[in-house]
N, C-alpha and C. Protein backbone atom coordinates (compact mmCIF):
# COMPACT_ATOMS: atom_id res chain seq x y z
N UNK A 1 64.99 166.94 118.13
CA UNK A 1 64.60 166.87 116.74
C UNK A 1 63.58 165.74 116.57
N UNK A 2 62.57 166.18 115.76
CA UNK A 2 61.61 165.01 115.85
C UNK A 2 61.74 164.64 114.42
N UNK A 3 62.12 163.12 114.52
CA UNK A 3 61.96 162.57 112.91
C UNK A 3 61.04 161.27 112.22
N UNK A 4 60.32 161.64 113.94
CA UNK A 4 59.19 160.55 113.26
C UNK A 4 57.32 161.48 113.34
N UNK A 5 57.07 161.09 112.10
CA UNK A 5 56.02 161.18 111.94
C UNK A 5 54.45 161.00 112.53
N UNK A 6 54.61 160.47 114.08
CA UNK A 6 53.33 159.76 114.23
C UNK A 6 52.23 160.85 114.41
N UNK A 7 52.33 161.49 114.59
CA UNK A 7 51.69 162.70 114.57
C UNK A 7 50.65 163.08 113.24
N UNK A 8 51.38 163.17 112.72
CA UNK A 8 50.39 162.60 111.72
C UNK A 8 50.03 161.56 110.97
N UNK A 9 50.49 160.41 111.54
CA UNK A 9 49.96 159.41 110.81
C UNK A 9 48.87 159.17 112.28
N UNK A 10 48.51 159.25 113.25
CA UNK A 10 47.52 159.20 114.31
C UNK A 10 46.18 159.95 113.90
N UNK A 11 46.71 161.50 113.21
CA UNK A 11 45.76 161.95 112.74
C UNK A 11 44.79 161.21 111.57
N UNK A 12 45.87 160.61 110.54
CA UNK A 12 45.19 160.02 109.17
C UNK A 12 44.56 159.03 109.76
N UNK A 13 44.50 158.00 110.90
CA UNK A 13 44.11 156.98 111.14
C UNK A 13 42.73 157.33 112.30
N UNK A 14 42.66 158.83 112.50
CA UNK A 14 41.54 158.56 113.33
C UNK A 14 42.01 158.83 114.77
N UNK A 15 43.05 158.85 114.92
CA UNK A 15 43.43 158.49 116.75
C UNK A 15 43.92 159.44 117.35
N UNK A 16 44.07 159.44 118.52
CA UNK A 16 44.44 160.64 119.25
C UNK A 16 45.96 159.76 120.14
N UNK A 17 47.12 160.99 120.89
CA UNK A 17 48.18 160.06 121.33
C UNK A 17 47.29 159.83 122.34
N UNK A 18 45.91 159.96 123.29
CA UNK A 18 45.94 159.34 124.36
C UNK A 18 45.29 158.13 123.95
N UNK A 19 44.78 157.61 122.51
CA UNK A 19 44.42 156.61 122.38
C UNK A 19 45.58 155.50 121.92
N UNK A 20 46.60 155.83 121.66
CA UNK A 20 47.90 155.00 121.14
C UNK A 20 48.48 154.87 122.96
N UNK A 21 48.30 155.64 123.57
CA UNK A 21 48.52 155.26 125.34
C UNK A 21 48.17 154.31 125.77
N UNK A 22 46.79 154.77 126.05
CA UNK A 22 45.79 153.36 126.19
C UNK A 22 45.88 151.93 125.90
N UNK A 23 46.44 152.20 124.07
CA UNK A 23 46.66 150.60 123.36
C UNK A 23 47.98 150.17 123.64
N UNK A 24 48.91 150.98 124.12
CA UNK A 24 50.41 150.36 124.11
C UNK A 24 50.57 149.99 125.75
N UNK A 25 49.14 150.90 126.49
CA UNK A 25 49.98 150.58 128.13
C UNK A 25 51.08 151.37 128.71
N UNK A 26 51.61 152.93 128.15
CA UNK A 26 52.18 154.03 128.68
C UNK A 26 51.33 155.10 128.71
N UNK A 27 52.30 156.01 129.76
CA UNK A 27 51.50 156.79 130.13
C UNK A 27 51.34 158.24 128.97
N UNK A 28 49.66 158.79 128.87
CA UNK A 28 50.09 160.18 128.21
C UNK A 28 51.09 160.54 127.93
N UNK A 29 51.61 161.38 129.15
CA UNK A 29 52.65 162.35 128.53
C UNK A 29 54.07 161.31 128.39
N UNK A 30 54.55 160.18 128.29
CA UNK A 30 55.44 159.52 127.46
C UNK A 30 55.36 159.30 126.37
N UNK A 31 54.11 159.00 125.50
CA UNK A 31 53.34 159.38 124.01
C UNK A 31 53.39 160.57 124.21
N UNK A 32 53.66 161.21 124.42
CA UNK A 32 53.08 162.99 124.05
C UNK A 32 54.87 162.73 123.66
N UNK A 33 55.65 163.06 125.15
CA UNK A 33 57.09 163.57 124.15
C UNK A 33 57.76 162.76 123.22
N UNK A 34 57.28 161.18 122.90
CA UNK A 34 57.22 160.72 121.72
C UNK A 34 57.33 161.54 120.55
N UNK A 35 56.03 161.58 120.65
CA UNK A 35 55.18 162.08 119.27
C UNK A 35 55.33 163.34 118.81
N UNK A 36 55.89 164.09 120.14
CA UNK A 36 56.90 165.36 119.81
C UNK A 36 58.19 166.00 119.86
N UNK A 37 58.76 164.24 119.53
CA UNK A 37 59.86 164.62 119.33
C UNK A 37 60.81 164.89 120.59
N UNK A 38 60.55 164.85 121.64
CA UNK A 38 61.50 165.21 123.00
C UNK A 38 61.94 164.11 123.30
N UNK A 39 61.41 162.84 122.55
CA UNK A 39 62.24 161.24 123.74
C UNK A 39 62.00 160.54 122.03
N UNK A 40 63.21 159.56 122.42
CA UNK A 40 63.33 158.60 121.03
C UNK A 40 62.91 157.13 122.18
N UNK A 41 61.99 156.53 121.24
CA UNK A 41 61.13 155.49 121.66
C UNK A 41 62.58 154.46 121.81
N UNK A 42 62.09 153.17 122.28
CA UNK A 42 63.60 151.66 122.01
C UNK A 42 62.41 151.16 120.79
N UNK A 43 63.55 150.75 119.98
CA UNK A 43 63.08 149.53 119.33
C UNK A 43 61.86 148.88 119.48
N UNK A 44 61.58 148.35 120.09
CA UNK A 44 60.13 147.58 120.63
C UNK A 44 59.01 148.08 120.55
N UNK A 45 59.21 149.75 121.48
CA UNK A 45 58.15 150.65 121.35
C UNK A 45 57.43 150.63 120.15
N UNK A 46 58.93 151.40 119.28
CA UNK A 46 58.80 151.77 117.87
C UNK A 46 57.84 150.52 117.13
N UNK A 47 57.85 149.64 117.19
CA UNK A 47 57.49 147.74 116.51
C UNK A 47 56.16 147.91 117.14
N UNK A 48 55.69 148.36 118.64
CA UNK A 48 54.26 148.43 118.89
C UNK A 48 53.99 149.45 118.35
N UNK A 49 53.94 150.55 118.06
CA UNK A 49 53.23 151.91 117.80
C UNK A 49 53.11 151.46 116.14
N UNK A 50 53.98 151.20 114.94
CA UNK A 50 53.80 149.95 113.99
C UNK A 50 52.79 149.38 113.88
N UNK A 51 52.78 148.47 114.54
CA UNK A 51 52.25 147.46 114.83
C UNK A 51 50.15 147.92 114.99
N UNK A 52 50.48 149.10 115.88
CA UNK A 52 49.12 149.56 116.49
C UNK A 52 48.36 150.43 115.22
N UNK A 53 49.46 151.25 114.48
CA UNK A 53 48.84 151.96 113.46
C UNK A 53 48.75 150.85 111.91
N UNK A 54 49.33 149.56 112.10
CA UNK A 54 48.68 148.83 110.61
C UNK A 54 49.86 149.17 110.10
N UNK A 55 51.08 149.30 110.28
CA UNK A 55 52.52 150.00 109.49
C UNK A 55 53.49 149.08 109.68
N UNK A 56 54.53 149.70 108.67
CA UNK A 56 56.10 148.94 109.32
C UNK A 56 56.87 149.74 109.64
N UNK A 57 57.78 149.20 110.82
CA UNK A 57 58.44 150.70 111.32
C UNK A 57 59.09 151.55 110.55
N UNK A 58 59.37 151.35 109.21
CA UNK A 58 60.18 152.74 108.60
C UNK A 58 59.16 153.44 108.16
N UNK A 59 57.41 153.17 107.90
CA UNK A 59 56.74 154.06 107.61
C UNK A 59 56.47 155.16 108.77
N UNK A 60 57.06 154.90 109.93
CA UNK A 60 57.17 156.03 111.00
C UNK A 60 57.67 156.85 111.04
N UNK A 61 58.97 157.00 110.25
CA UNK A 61 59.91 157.92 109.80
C UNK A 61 59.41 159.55 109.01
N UNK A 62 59.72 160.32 109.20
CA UNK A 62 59.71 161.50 108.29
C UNK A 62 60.04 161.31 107.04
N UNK A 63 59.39 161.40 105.84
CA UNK A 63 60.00 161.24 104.54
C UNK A 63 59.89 159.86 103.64
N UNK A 64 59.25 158.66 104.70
CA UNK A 64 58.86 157.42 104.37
C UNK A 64 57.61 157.68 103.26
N UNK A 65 57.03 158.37 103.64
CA UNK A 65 55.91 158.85 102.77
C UNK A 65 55.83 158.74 101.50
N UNK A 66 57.32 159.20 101.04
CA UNK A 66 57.85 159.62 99.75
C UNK A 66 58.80 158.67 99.68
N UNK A 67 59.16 157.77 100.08
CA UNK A 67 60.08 156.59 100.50
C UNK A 67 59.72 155.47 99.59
N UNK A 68 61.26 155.23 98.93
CA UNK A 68 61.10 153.25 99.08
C UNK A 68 61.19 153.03 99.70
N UNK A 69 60.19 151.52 100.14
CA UNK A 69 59.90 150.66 100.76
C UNK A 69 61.89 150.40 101.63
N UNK A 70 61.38 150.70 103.01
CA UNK A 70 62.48 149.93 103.80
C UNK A 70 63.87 151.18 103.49
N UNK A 71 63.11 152.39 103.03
CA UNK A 71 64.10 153.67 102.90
C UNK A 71 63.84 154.73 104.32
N UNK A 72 65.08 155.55 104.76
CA UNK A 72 64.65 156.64 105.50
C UNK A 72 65.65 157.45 105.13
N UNK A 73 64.90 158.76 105.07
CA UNK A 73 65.87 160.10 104.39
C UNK A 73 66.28 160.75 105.93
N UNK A 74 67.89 161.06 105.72
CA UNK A 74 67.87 161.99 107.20
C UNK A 74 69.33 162.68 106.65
N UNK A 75 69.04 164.06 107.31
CA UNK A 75 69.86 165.07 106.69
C UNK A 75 70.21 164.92 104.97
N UNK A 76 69.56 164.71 104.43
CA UNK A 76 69.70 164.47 103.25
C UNK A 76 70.56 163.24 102.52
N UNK A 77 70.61 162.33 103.29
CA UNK A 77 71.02 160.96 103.07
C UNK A 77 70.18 160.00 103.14
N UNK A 78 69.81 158.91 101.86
CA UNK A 78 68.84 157.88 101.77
C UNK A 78 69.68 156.75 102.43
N UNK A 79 68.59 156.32 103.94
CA UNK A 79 69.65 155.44 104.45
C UNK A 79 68.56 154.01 104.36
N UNK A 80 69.02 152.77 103.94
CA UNK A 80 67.98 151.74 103.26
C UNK A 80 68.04 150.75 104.59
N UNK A 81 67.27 150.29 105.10
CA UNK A 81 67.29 149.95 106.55
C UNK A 81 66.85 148.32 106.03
N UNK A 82 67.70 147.18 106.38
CA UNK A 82 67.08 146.10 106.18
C UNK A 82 67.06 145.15 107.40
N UNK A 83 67.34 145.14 108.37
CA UNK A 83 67.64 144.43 109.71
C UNK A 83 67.07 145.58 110.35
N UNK A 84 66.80 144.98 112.01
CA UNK A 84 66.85 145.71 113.06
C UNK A 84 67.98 146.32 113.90
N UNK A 85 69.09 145.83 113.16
CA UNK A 85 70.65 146.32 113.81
C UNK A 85 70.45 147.36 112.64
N UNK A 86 70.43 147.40 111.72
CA UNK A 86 70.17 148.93 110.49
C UNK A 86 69.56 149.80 111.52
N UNK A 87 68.37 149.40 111.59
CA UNK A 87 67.52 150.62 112.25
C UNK A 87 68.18 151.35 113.17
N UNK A 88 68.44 150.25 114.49
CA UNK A 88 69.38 150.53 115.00
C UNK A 88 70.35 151.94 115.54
N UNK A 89 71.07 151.28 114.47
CA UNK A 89 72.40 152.03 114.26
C UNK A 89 72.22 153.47 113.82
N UNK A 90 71.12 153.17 112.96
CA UNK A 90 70.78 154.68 112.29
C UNK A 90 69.97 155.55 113.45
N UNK A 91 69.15 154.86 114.64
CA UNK A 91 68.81 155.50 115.64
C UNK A 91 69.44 156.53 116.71
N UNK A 92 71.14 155.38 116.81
CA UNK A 92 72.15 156.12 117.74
C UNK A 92 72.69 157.04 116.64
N UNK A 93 72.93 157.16 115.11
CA UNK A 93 73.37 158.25 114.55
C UNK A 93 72.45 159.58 115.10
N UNK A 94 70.78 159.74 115.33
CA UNK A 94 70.20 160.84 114.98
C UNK A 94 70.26 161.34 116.61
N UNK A 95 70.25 160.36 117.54
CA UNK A 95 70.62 161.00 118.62
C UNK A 95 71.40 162.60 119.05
């Protein structure tokens, strides 16, 4: 299940995943099943790819879009993420 967005937020910014490769120092196809959803990034990743697109990591999320600030919608639950143990936790839920 893919519930992050970078996909198109790479598009809005201009970039391609082999250029978010390049800038983070992994390979293609580890950005590729990223970005499609086949592998959930760690923490860190997530904070560089952030970091690389000008964002904060909950604007990576699906639904942040339409989001308060420091909100992520999943299965139809607004879950409000304020720590990195939040994020977290809500990471091993979508697993």
């Amino acid at each position: 299940m893919n519930y992050l967005r970078i996909k198109d937020l790479l598009k809005e910014k201009g970039l391609t995943a082999k250029d978010l490769a390049l800038d983070l120092n992994i390979t293609e196809n580890g950005i590729s099943m990223i970005v499609n959803g086949k592998r959930q990034p760690r923490f860190e990743l997530l904070q560089q790819i952030a970091d690389r697109l000008d964002l904060e990591i909950w604007q990576l999320f699906k639904g942040s879009d339409k989001a308060v600030k420091g909100c992520i919608e999943y299965q139809g639950i607004l879950y409000h993420i304020q720590t990195k143990q939040g994020l977290e936790r809500l990471l091993k839920l979508i697993e």
